[in-house]
PDB file of N, CA and C in Angstrom:
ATOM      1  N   UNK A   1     -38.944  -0.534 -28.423  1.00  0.00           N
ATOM      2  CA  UNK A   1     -37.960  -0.918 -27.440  1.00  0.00           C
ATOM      3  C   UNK A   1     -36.668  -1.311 -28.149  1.00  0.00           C
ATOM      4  N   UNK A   2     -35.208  -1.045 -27.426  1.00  0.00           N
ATOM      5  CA  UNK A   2     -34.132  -1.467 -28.078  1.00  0.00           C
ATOM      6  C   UNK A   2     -33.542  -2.277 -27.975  1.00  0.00           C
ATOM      7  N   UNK A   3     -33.214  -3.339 -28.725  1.00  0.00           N
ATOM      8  CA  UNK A   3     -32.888  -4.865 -28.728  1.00  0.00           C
ATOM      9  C   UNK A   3     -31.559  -5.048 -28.721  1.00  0.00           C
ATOM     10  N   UNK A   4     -30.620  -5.110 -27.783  1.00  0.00           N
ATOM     11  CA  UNK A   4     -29.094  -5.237 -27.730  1.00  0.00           C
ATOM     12  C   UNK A   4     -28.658  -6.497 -27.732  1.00  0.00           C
ATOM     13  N   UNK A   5     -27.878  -6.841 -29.102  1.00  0.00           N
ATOM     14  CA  UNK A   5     -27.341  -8.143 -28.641  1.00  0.00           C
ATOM     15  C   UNK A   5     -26.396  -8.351 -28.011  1.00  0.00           C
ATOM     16  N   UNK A   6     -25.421  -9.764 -27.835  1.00  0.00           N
ATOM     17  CA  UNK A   6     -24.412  -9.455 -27.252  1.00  0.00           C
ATOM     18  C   UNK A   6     -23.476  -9.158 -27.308  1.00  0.00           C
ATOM     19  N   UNK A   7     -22.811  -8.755 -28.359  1.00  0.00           N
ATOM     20  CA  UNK A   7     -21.331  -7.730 -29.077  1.00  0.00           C
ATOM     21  C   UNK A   7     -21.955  -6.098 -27.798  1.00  0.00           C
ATOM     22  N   UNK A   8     -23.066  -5.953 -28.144  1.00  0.00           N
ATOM     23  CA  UNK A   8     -23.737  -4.561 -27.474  1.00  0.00           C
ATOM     24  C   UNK A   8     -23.615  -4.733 -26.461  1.00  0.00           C
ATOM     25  N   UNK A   9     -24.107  -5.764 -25.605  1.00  0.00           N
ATOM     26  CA  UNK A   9     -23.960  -5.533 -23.809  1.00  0.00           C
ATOM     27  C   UNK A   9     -22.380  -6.464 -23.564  1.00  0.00           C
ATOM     28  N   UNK A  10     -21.241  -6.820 -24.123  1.00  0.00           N
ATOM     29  CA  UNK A  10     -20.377  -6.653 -23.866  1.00  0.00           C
ATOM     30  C   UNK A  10     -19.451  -5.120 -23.944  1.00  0.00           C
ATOM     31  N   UNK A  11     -19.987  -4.753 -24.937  1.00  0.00           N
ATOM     32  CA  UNK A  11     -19.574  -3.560 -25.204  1.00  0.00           C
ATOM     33  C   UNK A  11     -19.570  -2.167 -24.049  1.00  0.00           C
ATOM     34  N   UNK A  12     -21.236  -2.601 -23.512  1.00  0.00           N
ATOM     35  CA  UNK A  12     -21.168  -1.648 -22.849  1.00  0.00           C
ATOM     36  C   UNK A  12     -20.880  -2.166 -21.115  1.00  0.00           C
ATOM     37  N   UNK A  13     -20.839  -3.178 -21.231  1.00  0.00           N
ATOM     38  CA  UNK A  13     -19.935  -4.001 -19.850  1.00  0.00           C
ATOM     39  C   UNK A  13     -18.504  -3.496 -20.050  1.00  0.00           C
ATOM     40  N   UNK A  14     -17.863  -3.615 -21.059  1.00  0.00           N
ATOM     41  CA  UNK A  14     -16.485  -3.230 -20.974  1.00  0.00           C
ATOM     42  C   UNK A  14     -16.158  -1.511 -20.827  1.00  0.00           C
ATOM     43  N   UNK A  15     -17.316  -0.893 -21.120  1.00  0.00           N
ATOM     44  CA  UNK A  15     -17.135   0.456 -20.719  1.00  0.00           C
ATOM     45  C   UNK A  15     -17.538   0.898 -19.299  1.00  0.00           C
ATOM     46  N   UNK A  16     -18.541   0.231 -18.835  1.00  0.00           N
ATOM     47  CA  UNK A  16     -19.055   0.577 -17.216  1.00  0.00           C
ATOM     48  C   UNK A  16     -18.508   0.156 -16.357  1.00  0.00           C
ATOM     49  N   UNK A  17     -17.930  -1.247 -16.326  1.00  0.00           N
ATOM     50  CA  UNK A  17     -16.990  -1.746 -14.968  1.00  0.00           C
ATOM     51  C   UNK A  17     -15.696  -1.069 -14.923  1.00  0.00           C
ATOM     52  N   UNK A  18     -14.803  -0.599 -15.505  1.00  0.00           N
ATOM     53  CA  UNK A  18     -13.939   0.218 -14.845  1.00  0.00           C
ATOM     54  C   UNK A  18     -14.215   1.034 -14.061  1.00  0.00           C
ATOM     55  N   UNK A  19     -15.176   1.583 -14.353  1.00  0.00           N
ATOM     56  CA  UNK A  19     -15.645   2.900 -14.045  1.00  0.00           C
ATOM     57  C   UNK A  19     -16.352   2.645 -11.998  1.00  0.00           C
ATOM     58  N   UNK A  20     -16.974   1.856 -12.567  1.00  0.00           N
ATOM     59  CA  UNK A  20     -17.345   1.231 -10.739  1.00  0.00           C
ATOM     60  C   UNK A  20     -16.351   0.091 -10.067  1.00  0.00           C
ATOM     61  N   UNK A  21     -14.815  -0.504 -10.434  1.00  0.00           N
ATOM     62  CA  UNK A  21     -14.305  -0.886  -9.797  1.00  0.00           C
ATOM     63  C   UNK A  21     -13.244  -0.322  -9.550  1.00  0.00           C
ATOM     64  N   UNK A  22     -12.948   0.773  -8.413  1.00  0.00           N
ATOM     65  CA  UNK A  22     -11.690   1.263  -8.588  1.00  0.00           C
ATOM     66  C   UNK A  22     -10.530   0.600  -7.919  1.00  0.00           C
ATOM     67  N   UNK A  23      -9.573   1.006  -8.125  1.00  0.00           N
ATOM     68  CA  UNK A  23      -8.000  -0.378  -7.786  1.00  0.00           C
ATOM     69  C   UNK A  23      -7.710   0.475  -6.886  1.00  0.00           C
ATOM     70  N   UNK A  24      -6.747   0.065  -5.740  1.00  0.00           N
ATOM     71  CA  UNK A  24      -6.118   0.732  -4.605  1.00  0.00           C
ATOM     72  C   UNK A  24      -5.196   2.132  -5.210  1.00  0.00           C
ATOM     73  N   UNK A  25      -5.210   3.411  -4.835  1.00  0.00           N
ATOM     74  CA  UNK A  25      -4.453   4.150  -5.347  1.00  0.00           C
ATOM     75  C   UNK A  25      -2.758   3.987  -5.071  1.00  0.00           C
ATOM     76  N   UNK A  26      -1.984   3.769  -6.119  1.00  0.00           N
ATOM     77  CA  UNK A  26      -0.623   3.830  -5.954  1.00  0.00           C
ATOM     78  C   UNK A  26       0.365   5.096  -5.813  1.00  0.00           C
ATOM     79  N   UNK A  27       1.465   5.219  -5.246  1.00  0.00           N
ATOM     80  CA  UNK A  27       2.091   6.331  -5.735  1.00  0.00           C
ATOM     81  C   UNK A  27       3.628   5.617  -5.484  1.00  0.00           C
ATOM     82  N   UNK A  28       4.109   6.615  -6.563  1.00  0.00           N
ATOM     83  CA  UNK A  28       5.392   6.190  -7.155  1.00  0.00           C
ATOM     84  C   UNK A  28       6.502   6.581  -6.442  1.00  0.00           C
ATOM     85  N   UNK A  29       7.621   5.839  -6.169  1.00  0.00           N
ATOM     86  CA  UNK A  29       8.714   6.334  -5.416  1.00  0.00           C
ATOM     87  C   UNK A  29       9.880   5.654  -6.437  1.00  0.00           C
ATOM     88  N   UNK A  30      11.154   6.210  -6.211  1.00  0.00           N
ATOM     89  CA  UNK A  30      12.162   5.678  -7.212  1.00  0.00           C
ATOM     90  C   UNK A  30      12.648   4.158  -7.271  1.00  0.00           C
ATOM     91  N   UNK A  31      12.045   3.704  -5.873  1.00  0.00           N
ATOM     92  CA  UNK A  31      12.229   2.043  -5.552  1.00  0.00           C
ATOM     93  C   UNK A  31      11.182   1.334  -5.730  1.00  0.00           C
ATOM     94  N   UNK A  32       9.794   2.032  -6.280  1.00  0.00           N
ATOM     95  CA  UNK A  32       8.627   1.052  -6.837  1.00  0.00           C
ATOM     96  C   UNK A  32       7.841   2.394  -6.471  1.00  0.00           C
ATOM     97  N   UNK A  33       6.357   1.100  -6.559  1.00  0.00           N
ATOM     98  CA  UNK A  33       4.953   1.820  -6.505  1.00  0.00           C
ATOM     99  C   UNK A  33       4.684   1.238  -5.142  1.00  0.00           C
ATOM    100  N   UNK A  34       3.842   2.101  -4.632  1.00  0.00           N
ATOM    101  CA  UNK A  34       3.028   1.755  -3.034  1.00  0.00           C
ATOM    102  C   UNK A  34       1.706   1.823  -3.349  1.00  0.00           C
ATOM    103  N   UNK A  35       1.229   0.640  -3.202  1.00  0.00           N
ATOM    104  CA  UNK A  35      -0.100   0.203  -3.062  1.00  0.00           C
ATOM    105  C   UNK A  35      -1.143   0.724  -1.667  1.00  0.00           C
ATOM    106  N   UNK A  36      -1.722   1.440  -1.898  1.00  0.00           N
ATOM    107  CA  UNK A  36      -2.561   1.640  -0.615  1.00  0.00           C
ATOM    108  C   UNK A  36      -3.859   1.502  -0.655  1.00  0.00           C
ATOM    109  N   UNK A  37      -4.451   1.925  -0.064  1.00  0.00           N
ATOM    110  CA  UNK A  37      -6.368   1.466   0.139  1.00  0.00           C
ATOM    111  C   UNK A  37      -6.918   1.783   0.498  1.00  0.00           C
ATOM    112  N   UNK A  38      -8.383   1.985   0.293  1.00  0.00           N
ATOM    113  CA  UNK A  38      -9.183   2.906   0.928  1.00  0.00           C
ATOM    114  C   UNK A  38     -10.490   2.570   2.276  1.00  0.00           C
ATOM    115  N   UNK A  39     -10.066   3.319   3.121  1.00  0.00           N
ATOM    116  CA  UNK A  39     -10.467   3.363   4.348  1.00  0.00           C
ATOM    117  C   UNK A  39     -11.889   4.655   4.420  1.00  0.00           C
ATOM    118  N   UNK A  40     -12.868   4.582   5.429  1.00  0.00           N
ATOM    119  CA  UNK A  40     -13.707   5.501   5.720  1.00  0.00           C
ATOM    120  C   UNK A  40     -14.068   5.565   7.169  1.00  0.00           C
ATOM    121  N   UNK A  41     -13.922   6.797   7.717  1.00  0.00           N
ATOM    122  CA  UNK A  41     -13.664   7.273   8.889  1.00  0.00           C
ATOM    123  C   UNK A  41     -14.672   6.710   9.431  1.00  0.00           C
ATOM    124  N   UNK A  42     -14.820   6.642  10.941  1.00  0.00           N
ATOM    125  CA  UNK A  42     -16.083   5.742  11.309  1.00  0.00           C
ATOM    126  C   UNK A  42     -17.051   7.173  11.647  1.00  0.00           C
ATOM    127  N   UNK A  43     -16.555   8.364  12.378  1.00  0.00           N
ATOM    128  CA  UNK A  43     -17.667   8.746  12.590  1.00  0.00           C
ATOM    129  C   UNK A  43     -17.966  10.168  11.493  1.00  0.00           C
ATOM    130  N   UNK A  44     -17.627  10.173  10.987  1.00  0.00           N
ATOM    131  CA  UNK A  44     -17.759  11.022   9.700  1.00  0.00           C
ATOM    132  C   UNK A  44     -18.468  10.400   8.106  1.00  0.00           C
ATOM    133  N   UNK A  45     -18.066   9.447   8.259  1.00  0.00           N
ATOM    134  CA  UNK A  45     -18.072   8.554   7.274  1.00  0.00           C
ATOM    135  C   UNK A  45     -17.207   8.999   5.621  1.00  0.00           C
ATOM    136  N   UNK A  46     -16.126   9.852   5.996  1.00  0.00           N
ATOM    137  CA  UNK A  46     -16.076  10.249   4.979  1.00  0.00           C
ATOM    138  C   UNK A  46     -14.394   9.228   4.528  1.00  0.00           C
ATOM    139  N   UNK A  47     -14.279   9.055   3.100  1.00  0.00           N
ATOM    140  CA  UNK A  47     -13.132   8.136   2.608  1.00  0.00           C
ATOM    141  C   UNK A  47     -11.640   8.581   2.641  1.00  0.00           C
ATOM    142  N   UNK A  48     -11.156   7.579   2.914  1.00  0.00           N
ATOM    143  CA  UNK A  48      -9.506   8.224   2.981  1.00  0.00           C
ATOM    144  C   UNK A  48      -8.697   7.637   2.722  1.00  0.00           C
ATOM    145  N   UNK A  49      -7.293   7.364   1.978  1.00  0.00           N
ATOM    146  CA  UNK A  49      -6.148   6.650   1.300  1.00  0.00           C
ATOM    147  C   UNK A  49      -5.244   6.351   2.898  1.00  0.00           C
ATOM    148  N   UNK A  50      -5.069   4.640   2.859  1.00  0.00           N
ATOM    149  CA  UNK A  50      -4.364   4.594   4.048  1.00  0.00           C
ATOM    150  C   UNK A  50      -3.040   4.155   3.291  1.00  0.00           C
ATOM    151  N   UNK A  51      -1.689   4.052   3.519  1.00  0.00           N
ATOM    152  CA  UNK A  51      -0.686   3.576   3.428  1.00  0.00           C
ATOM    153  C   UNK A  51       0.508   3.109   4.437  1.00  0.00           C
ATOM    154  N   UNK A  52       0.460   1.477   4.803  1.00  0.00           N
ATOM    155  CA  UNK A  52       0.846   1.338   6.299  1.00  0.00           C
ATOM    156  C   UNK A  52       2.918   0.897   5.781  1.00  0.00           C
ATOM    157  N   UNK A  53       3.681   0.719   6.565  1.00  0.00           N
ATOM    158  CA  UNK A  53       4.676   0.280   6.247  1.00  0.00           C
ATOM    159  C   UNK A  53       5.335   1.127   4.851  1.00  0.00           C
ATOM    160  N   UNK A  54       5.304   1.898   5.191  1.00  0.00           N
ATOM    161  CA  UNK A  54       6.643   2.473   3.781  1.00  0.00           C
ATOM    162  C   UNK A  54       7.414   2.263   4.031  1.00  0.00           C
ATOM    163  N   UNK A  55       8.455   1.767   3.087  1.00  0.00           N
ATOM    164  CA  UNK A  55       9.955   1.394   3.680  1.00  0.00           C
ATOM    165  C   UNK A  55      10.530   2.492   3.305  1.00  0.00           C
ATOM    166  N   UNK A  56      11.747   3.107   4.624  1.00  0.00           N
ATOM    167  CA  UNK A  56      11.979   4.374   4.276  1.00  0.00           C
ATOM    168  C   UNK A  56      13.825   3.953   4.177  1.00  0.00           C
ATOM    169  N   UNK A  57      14.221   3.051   5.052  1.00  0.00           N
ATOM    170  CA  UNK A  57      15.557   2.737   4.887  1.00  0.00           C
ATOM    171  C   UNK A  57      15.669   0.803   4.991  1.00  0.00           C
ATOM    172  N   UNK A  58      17.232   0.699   4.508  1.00  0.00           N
ATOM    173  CA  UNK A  58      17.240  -0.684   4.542  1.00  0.00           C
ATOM    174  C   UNK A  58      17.535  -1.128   6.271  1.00  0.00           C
ATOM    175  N   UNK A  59      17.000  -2.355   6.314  1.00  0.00           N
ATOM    176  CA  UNK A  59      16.873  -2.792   7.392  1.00  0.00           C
ATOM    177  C   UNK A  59      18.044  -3.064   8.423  1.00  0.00           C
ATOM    178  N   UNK A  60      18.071  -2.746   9.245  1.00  0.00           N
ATOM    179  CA  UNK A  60      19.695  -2.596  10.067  1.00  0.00           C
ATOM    180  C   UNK A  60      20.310  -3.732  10.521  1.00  0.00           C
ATOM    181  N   UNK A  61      20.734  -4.223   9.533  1.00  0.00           N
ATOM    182  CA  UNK A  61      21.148  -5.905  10.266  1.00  0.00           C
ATOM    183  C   UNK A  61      22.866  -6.137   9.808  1.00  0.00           C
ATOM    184  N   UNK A  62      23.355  -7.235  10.369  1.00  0.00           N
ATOM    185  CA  UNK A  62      24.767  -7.385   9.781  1.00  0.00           C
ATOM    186  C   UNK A  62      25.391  -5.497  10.372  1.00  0.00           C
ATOM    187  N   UNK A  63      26.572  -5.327   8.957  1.00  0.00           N
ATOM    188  CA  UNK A  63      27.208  -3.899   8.832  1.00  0.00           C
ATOM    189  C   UNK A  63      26.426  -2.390   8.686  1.00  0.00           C
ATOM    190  N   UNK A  64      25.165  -3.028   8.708  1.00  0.00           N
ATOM    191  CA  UNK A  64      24.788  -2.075   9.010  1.00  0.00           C
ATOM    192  C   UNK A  64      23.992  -1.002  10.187  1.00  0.00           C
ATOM    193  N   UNK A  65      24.326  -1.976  11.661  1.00  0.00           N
ATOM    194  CA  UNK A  65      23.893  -2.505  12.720  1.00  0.00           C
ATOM    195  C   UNK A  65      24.392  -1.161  13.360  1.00  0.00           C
ATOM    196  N   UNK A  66      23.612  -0.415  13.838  1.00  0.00           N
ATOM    197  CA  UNK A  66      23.965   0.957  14.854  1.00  0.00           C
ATOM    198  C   UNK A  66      25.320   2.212  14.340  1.00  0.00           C
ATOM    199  N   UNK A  67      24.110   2.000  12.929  1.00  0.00           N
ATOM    200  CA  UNK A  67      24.996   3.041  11.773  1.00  0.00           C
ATOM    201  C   UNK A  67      23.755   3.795  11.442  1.00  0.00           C
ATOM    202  N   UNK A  68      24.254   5.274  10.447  1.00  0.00           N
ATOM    203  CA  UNK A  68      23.563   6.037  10.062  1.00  0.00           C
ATOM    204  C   UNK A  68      22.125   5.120   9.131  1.00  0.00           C
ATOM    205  N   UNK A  69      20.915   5.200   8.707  1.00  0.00           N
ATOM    206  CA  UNK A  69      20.086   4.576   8.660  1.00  0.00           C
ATOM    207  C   UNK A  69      20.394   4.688   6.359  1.00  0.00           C
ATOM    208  N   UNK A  70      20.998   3.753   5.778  1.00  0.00           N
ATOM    209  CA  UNK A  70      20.971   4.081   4.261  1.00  0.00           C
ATOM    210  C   UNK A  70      19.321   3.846   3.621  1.00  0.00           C
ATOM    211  N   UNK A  71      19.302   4.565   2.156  1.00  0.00           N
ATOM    212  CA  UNK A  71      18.009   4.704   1.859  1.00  0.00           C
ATOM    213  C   UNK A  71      17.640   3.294   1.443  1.00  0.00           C
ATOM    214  N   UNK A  72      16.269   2.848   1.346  1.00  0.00           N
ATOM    215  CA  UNK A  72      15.840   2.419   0.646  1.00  0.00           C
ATOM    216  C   UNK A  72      15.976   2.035  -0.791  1.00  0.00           C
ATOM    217  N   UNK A  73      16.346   0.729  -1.472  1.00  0.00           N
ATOM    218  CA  UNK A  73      16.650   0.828  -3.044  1.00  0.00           C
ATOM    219  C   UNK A  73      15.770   0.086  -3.673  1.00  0.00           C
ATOM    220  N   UNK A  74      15.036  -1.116  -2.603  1.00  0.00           N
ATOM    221  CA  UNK A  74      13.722  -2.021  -3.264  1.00  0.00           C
ATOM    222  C   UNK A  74      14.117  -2.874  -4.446  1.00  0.00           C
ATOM    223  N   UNK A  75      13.204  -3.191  -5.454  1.00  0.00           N
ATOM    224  CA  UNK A  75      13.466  -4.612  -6.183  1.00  0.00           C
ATOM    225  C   UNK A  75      13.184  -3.848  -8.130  1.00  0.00           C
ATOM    226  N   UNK A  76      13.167  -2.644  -7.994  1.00  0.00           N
ATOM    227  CA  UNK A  76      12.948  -1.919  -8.839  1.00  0.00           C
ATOM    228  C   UNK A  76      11.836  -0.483  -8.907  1.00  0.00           C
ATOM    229  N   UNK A  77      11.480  -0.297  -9.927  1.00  0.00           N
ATOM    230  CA  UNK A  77      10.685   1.091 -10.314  1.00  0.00           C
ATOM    231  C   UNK A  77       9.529   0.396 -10.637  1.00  0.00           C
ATOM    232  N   UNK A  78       9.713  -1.147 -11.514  1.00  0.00           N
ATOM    233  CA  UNK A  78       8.158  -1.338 -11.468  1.00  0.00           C
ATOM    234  C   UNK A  78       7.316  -2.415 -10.405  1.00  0.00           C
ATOM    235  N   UNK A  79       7.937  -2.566  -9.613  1.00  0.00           N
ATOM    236  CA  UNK A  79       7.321  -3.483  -8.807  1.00  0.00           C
ATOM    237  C   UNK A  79       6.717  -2.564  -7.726  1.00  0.00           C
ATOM    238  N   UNK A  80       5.343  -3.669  -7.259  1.00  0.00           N
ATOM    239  CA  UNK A  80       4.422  -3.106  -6.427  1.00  0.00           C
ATOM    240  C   UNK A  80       4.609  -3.349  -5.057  1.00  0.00           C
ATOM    241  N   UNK A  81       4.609  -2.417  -4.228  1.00  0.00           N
ATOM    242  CA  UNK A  81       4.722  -3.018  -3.004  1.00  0.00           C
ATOM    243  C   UNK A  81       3.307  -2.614  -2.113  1.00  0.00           C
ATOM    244  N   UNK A  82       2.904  -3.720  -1.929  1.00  0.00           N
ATOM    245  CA  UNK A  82       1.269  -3.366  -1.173  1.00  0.00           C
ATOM    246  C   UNK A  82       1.462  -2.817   0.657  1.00  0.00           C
ATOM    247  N   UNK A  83       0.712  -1.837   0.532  1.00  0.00           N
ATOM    248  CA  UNK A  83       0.539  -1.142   2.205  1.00  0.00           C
ATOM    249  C   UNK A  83      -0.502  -1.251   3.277  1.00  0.00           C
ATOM    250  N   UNK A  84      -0.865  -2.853   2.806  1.00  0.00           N
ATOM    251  CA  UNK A  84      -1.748  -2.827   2.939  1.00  0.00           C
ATOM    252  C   UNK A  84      -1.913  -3.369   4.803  1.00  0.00           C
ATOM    253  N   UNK A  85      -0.698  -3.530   5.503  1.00  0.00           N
ATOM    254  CA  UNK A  85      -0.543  -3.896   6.848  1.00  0.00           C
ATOM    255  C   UNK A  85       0.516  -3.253   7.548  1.00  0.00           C
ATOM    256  N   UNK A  86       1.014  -3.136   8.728  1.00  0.00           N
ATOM    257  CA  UNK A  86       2.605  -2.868   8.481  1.00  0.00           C
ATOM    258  C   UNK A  86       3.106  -3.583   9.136  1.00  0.00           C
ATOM    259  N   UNK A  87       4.718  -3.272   8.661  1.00  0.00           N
ATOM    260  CA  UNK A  87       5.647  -4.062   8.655  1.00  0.00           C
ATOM    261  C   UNK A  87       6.225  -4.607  10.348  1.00  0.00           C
ATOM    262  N   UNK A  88       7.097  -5.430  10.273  1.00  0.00           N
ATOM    263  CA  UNK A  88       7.221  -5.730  11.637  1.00  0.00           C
ATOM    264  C   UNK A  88       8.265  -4.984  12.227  1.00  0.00           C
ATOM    265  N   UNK A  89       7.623  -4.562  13.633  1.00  0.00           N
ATOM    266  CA  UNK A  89       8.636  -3.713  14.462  1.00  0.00           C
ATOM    267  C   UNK A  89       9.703  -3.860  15.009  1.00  0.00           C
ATOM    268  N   UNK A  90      10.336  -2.840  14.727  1.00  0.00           N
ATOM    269  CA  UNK A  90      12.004  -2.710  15.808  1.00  0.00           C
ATOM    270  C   UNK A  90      11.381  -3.940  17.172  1.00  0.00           C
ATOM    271  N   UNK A  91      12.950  -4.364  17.571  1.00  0.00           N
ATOM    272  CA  UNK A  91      12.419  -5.521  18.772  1.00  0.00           C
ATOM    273  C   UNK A  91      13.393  -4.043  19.895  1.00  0.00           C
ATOM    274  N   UNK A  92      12.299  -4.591  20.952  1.00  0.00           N
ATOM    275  CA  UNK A  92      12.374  -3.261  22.376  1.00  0.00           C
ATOM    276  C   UNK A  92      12.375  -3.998  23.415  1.00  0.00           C
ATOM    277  N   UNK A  93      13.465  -3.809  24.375  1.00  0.00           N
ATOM    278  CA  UNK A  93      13.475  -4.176  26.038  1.00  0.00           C
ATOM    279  C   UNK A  93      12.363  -4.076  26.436  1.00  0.00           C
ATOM    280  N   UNK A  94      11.329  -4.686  27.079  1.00  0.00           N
ATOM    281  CA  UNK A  94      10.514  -3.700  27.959  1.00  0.00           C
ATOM    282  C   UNK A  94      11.099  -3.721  29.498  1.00  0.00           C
ATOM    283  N   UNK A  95      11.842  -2.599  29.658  1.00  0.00           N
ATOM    284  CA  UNK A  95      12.322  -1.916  30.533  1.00  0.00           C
ATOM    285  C   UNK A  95      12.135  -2.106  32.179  1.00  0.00           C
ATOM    286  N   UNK A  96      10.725  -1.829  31.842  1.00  0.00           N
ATOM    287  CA  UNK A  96       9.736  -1.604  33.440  1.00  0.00           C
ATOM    288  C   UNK A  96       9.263  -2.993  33.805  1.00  0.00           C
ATOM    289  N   UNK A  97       9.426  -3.914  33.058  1.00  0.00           N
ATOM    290  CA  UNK A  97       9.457  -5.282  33.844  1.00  0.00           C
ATOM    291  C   UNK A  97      10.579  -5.024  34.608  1.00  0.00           C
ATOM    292  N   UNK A  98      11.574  -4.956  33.868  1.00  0.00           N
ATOM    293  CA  UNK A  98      12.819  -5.136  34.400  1.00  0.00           C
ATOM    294  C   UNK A  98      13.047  -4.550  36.035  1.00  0.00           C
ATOM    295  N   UNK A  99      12.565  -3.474  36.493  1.00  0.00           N
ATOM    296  CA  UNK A  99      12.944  -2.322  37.437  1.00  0.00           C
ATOM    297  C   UNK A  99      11.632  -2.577  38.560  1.00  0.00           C
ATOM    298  N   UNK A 100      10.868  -3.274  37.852  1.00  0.00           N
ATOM    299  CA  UNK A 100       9.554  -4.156  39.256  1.00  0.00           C
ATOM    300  C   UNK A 100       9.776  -5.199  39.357  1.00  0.00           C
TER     301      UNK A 100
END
């Protein structure tokens, strides 16, 4: 039988847990990384990369208030931005109160 001490089963701890913990997949945009996560369909069961809230332009407030929509510039290239909810919505009349 083979007798591993513990230099050996750290050794081979530091080679197997990467391998079974995987991190949310990122992908890169010129204003950072997007953090996303993995989801599995309910009736399929099969896995899938969700990514909620991408920021696609800066937020319309002040001068920039019912103007063409400018891009996105974020806090850099290496910062993470997690997708992991989304973001909060445009505010909306609701209308049809209004008209009953």
């Amino acid at each position: 039988m083979i007798k591993l001490d513990f230099v050996s089963w750290a050794v081979c701890l530091g080679l197997i847990l990467p391998l079974l913990v995987q991190s949310a997949p990122e992908i890169q945009f010129p204003f950072g990384r997007i953090q996303g996560f993995d989801k599995v369909e309910s009736k399929s069961q099969k896995p899938y990369f969700v990514y909620y809230g991408i920021p696609y332009a800066k937020p319309p407030v002040s001068d920039l208030r019912f103007r063409a929509p400018q891009p996105y510039v974020g806090n850099g290239s290496d910062v993470v931005i997690s997708s992991s909810g989304f973001r909060a919505a445009c505010m909306q009349s609701n209308l049809l109160k209004k008209l009953t």
